[in-house]
Protein backbone atom coordinates (compact mmCIF):
# COMPACT_ATOMS: atom_id res chain seq x y z
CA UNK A 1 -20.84 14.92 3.42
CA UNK A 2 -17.68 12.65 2.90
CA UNK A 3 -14.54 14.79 2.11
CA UNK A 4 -12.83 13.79 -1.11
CA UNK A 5 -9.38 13.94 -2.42
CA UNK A 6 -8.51 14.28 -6.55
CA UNK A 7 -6.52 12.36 -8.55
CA UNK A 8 -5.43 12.37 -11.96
CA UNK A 9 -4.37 9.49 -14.03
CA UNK A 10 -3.09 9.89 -17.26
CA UNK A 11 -2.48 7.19 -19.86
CA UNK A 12 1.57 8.49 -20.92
CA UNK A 13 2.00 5.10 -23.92
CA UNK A 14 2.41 1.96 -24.16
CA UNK A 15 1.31 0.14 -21.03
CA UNK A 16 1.93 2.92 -18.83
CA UNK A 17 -0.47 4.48 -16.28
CA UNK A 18 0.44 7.76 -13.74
CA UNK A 19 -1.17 8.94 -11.23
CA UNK A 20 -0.80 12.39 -10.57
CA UNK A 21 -2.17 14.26 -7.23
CA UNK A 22 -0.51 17.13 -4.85
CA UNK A 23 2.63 17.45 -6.93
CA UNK A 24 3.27 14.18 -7.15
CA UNK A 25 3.11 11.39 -10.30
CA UNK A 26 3.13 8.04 -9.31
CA UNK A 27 4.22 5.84 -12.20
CA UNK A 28 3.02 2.71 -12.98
CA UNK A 29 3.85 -0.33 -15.78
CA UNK A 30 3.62 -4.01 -16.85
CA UNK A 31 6.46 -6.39 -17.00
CA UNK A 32 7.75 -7.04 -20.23
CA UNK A 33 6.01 -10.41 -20.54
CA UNK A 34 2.65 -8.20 -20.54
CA UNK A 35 3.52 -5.58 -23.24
CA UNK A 36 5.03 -2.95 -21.16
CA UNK A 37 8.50 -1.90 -20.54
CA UNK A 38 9.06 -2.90 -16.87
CA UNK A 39 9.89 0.46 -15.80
CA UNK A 40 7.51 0.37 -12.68
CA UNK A 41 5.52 -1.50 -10.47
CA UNK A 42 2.09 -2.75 -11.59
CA UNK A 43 -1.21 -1.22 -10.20
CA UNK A 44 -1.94 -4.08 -8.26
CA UNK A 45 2.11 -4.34 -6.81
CA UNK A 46 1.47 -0.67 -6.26
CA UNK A 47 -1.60 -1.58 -4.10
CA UNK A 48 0.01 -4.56 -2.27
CA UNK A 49 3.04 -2.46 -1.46
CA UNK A 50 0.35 0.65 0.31
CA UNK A 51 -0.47 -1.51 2.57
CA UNK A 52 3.06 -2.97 3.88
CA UNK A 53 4.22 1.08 3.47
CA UNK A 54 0.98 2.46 5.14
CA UNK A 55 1.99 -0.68 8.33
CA UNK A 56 5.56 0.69 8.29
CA UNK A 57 4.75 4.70 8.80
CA UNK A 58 2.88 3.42 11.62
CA UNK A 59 5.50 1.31 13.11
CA UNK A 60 8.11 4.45 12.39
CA UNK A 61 5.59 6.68 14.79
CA UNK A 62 5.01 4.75 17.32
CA UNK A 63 9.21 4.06 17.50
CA UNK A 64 9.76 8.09 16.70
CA UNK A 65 7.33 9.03 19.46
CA UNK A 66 9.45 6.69 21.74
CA UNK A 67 12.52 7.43 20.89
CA UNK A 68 13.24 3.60 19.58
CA UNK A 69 15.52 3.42 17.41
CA UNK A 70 13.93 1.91 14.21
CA UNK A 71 17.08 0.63 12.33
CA UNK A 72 17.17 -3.42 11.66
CA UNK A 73 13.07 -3.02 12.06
CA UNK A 74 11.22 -4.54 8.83
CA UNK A 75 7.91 -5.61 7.70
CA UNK A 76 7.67 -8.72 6.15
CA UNK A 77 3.90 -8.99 4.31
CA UNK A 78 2.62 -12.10 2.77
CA UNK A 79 -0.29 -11.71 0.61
CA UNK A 80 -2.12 -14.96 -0.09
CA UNK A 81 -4.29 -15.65 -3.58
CA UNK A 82 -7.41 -17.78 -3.82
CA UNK A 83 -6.06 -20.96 -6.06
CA UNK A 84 -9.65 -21.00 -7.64
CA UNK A 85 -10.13 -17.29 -9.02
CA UNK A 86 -6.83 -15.75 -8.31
CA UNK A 87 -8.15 -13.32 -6.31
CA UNK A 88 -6.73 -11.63 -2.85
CA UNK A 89 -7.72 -13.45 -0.03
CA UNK A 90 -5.15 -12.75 2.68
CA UNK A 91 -2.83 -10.32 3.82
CA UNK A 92 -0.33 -11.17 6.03
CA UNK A 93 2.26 -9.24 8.12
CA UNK A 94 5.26 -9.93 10.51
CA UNK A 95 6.72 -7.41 12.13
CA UNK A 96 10.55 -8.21 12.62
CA UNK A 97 12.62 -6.46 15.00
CA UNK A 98 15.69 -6.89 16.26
CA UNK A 99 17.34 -8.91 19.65
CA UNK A 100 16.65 -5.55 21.55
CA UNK A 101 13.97 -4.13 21.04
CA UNK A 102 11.86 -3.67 24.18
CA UNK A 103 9.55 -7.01 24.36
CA UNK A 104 7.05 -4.55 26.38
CA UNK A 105 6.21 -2.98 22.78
CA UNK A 106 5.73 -6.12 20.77
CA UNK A 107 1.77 -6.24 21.09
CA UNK A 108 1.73 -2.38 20.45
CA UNK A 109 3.27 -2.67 17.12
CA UNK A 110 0.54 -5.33 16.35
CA UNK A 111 -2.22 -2.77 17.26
CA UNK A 112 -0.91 0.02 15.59
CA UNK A 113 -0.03 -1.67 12.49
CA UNK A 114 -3.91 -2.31 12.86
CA UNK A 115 -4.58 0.95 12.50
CA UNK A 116 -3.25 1.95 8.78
CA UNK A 117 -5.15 3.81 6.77
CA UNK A 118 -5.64 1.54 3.90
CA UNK A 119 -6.10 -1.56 6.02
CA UNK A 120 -8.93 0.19 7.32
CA UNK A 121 -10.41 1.47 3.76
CA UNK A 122 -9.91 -1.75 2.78
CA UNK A 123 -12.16 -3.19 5.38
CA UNK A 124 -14.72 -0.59 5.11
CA UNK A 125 -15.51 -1.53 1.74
CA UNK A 126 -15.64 1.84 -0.22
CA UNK A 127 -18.56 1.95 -2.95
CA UNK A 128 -16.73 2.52 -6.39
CA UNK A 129 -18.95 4.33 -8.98
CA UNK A 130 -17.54 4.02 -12.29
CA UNK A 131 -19.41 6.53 -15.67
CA UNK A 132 -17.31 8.14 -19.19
CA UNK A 133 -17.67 11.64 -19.97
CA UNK A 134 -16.87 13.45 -23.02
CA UNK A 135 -14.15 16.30 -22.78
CA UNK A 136 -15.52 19.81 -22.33
């Protein structure tokens, strides 16, 4: 049997959303332009930026376990749309480091970043199961 994790999201006004899960809320909003107030990233920016965060803990391990110093080290992710339905088709990331970092660890960083979490739930393809229930 699969372990599973909880979260809660609650629905606070307007067009906010939170997600709430080990002591934690993680806010979420829509720009003005979209009825909401602006005061947070989107669901789907929150998404996009998990993956570039989730690529960047790895990168900050494999330097830490080193002892590389990880300052002027940044991630730059381009995420690419399908023109016809709008829809992610690409994701995209350079890892930029500075003049000296060691050249011997450039691949490395390429493989680890290949092993983030969420790139790798992405590409499993998790089975969403969607059903309403009334309060108890």
């Amino acid at each position: 049997m699969a372990d599973t994790t909880e979260l809660v999201i609650t629905l606070p006004g307007k067009k906010r959303v939170d997600a709430a899960f080990g002591g934690i809320v993680v806010k979420t909003d829509q720009p003005v332009a979209n009825g909401g107030d602006g005061d947070g990233p989107t669901p789907f920016q929150l998404f996009l930026s998990s993956l570039g965060t989730c690529a960047g803990i790895y990168v900050a391990g494999f330097c830490q376990k080193r002892d590389v110093p990880t300052d002027g080290i940044r991630i730059v992710q381009r995420n690419a749309f399908d023109a016809a339905t709008g829809v992610l088709s690409s994701v995209d990331f350079e890892i930029v480091v500075p003049k000296d970092f060691p050249e011997k660890y450039y691949e490395a960083l390429v493989r680890v970043v290949d092993q983030c979490a969420v790139k790798r739930a992405i590409q499993a393809q998790p089975k969403f199961s969607v059903k309403t229930v009334p309060t108890t």
